[in-house]
C-alpha atoms as a PDB file:
ATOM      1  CA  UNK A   1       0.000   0.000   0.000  1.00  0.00           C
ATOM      2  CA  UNK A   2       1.120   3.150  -1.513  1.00  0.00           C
ATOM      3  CA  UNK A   3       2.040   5.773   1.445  1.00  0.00           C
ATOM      4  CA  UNK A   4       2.098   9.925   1.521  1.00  0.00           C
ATOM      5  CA  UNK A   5       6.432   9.122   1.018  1.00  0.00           C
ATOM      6  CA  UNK A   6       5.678   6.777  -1.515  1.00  0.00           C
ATOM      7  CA  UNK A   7       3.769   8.999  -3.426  1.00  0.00           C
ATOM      8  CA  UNK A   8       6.122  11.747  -2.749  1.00  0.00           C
ATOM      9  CA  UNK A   9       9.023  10.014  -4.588  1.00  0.00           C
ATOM     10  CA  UNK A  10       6.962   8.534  -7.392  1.00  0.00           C
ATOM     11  CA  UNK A  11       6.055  12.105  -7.997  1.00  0.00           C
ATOM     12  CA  UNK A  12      10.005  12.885  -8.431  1.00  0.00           C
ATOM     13  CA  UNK A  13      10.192   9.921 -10.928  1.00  0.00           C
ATOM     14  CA  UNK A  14       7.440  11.199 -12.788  1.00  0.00           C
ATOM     15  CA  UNK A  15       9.489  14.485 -13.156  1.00  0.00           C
ATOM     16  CA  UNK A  16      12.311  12.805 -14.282  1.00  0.00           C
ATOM     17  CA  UNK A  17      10.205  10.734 -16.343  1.00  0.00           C
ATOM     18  CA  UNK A  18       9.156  14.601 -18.127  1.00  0.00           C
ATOM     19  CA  UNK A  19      12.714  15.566 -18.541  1.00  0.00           C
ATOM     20  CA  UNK A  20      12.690  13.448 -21.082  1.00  0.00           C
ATOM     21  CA  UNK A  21       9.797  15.255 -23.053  1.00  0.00           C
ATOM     22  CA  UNK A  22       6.336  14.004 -23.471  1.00  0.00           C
ATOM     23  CA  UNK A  23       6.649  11.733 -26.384  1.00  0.00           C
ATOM     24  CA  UNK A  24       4.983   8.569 -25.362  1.00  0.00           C
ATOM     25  CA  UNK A  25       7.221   6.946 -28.141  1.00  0.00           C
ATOM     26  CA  UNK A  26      10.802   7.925 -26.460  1.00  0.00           C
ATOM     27  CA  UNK A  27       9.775   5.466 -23.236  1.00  0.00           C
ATOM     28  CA  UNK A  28       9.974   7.863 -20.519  1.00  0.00           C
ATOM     29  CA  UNK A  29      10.573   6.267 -18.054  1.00  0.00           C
ATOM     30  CA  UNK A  30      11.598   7.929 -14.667  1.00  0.00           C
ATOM     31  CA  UNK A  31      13.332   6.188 -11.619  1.00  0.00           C
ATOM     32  CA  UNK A  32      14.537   7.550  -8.131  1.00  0.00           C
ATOM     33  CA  UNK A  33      16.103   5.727  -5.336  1.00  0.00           C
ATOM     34  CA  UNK A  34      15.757   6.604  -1.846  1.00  0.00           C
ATOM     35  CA  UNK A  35      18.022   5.383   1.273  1.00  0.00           C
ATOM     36  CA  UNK A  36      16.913   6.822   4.955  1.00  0.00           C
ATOM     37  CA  UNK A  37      15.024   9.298   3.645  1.00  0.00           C
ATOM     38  CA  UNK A  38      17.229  10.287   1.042  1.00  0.00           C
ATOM     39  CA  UNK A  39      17.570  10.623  -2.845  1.00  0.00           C
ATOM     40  CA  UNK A  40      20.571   8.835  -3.827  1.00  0.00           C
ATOM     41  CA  UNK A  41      19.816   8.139  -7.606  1.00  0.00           C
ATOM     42  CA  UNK A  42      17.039  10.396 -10.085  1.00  0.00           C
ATOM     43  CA  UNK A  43      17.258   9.143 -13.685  1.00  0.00           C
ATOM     44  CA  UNK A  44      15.522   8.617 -16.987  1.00  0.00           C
ATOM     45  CA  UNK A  45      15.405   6.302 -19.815  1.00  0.00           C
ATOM     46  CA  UNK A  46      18.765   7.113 -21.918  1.00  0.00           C
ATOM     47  CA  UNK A  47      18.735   4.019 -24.120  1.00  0.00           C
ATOM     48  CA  UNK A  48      18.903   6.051 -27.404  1.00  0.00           C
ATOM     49  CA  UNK A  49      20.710   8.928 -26.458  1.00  0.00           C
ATOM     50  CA  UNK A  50      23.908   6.849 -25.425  1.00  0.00           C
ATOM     51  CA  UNK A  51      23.155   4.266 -27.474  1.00  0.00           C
ATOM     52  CA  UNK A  52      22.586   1.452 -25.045  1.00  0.00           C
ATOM     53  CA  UNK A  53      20.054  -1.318 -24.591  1.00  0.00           C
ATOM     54  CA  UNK A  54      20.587  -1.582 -21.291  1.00  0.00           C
ATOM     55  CA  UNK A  55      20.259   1.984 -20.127  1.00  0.00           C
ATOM     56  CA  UNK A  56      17.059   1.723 -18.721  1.00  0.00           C
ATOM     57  CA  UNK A  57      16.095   4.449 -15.898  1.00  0.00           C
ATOM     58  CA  UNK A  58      16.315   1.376 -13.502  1.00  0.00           C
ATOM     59  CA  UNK A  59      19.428   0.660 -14.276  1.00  0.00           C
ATOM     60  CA  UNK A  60      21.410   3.953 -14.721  1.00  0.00           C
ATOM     61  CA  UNK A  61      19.789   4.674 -11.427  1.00  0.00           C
ATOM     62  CA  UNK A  62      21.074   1.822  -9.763  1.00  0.00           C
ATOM     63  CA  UNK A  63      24.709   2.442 -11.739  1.00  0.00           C
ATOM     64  CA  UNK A  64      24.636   6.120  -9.880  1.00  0.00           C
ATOM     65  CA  UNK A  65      23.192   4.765  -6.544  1.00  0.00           C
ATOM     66  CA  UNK A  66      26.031   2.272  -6.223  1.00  0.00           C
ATOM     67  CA  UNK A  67      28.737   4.981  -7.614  1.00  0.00           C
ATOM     68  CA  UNK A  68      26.991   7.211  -4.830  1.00  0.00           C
ATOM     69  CA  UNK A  69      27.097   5.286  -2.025  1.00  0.00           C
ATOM     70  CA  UNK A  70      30.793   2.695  -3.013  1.00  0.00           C
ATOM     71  CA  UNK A  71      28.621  -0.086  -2.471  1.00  0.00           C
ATOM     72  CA  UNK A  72      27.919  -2.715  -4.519  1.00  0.00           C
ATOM     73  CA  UNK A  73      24.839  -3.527  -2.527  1.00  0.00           C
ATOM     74  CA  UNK A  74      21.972  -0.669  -2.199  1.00  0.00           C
ATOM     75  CA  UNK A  75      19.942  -3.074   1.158  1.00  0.00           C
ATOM     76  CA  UNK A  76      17.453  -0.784   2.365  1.00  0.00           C
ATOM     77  CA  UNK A  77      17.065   1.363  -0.125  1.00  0.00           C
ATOM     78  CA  UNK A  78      13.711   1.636  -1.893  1.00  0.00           C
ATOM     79  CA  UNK A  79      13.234   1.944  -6.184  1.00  0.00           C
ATOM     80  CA  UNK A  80      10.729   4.238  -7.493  1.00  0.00           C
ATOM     81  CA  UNK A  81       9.828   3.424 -10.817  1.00  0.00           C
ATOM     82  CA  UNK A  82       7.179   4.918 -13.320  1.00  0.00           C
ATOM     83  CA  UNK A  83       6.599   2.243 -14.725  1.00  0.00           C
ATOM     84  CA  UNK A  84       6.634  -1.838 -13.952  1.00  0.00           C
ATOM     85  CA  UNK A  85      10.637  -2.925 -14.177  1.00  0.00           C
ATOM     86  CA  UNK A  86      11.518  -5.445 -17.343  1.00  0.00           C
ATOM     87  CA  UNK A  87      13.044  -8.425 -17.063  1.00  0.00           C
ATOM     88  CA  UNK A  88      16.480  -7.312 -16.869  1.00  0.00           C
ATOM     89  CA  UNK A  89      15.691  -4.520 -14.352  1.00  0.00           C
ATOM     90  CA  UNK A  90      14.105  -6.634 -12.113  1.00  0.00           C
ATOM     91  CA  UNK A  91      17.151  -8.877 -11.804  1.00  0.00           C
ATOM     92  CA  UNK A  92      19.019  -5.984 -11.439  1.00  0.00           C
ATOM     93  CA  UNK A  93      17.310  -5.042  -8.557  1.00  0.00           C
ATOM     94  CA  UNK A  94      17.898  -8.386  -6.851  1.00  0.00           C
ATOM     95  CA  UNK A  95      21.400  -8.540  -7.492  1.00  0.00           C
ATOM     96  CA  UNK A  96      22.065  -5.029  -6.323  1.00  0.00           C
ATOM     97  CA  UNK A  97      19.627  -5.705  -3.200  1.00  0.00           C
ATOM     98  CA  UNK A  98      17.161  -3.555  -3.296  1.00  0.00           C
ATOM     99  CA  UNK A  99      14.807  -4.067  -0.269  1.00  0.00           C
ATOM    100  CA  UNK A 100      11.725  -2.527  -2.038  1.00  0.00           C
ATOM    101  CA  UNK A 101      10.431  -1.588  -5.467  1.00  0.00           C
ATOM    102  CA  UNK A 102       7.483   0.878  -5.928  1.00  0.00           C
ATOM    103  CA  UNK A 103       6.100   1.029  -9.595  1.00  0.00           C
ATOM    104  CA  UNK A 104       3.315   3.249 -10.590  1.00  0.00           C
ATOM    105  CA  UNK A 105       1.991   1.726 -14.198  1.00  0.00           C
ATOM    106  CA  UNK A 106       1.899  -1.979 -14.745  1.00  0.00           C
ATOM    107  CA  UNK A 107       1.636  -4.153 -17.768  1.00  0.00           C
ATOM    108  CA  UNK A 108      -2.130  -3.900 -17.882  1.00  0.00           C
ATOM    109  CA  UNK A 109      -2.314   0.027 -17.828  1.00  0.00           C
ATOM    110  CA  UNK A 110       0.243   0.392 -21.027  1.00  0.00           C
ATOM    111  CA  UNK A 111       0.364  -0.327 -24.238  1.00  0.00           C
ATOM    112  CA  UNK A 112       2.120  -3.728 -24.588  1.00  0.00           C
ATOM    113  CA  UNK A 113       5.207  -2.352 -26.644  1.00  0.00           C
ATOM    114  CA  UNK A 114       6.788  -1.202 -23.302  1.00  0.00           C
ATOM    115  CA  UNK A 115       7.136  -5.034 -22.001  1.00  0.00           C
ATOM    116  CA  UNK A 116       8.692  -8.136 -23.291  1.00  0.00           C
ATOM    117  CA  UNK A 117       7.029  -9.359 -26.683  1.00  0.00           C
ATOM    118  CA  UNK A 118       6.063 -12.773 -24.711  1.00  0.00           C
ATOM    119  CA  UNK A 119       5.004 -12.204 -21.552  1.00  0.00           C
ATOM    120  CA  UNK A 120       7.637 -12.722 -18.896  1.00  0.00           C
ATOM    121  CA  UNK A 121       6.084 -12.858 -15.397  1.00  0.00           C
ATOM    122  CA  UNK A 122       9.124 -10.226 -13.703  1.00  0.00           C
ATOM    123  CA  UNK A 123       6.903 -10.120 -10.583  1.00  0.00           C
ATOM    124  CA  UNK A 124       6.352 -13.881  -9.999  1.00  0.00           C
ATOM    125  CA  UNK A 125       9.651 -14.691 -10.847  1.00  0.00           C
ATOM    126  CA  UNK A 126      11.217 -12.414  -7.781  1.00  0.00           C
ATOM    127  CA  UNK A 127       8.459 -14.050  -6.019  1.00  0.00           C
ATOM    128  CA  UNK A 128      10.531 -17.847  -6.868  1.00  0.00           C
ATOM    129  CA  UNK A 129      13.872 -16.085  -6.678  1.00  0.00           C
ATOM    130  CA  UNK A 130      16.655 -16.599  -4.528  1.00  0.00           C
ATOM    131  CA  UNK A 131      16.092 -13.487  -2.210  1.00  0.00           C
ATOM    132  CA  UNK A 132      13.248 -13.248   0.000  1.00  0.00           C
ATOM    133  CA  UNK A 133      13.934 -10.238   1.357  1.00  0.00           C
ATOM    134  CA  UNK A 134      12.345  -7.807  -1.340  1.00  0.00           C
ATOM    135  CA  UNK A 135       9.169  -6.139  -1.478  1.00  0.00           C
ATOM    136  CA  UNK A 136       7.310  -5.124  -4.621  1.00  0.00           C
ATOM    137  CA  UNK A 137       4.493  -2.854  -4.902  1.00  0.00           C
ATOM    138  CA  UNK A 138       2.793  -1.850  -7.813  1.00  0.00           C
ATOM    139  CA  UNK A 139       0.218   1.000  -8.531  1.00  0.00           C
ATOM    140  CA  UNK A 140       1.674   4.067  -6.980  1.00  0.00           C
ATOM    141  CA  UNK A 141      -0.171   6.965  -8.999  1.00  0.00           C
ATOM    142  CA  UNK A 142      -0.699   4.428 -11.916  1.00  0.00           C
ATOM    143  CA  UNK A 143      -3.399   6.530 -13.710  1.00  0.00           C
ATOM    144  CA  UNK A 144      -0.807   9.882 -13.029  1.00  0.00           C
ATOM    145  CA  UNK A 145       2.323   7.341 -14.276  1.00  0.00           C
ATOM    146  CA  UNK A 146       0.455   5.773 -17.608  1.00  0.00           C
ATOM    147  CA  UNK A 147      -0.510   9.193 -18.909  1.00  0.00           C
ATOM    148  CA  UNK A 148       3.482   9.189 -19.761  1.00  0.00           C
ATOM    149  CA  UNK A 149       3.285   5.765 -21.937  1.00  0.00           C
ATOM    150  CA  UNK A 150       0.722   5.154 -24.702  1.00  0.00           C
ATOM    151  CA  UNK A 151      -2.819   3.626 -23.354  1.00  0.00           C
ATOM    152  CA  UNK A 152      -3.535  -0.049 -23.888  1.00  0.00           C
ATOM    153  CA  UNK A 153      -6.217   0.459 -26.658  1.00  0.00           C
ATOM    154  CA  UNK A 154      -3.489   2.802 -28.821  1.00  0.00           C
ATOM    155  CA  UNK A 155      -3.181   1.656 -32.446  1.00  0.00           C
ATOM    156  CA  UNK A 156       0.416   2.296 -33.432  1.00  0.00           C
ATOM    157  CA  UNK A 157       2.465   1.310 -36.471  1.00  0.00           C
ATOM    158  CA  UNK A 158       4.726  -1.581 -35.967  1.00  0.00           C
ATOM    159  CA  UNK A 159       7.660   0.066 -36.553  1.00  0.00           C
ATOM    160  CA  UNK A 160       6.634   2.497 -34.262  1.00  0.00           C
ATOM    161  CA  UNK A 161       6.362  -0.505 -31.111  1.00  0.00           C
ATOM    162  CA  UNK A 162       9.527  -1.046 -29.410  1.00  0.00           C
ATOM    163  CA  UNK A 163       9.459  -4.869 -28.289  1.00  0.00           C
ATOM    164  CA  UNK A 164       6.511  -5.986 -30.424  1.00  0.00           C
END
């Protein structure tokens, strides 16, 4: 259950999200990371202005919380994410040990270009993982987070679909 702090931070994201523009096409996605009440990461999607596949707001927040704190290992700290982590950013999350991830839009209030072509359960999977020490909770200002991203319904050229 989302609470006044979570809201608070997903509000940041969703700022950093913006930074990016308002182009539902560019994927802009915002993440911040907190630790005791503190931001120690704020970033955006930057996977075309690098170029780099991986460089996923998740992930180049991670990269800076890590580079911020000389850890390798962010426990306690709490992702705030726009939108529901991928694959690869979930598994980022449990190797850096995260204790908590906070999304605002899931799969089912997107269009399905922003998520694996074939459905890859990210949330059930952390559920079977090897850590059972994180916490995920989805649906922190989802309606306020999916006005970023194209609806469900959208009709959008192919080539216009990132993972489709």
């Amino acid at each position: 259950m989302a609470t006044t702090d979570d809201e608070q931070w997903m509000r940041m994201a969703i700022e950093v999200a913006r930074s990016k523009g308002s182009d539902p096409s560019t994927s802009p996605l915002g993440c911040v990371i907190v630790l005791d009440g503190k931001v120690i990461a704020a970033e955006r999607n930057q996977t075309h202005e690098l170029p780099d596949a991986t460089a996923h707001a998740e992930m180049m927040a991670i990269r800076r919380a890590c580079e911020r704190t000389g850890e390798l290992e962010l426990r306690g700290a709490t992702l705030y994410s726009t939108l529901q982590p991928c694959g690869m950013c979930t598994m980022a999350s449990i190797w850096s040990k995260v204790g908590r991830v906070v999304f605002g839009a899931g799969r089912g209030d997107v269009h399905a270009m922003y998520f694996e072509a074939r459905h890859v359960d990210t949330l059930s999977f952390i559920g079977d993982a090897y850590r059972d020490d994180i916490v995920i909770e989805g649906g922190c200002l989802a309606a306020e987070c999916a006005t970023l991203y194209y609806p469900p319904e959208a009709e959008l050229p192919v080539e216009e679909q990132a993972n489709l």
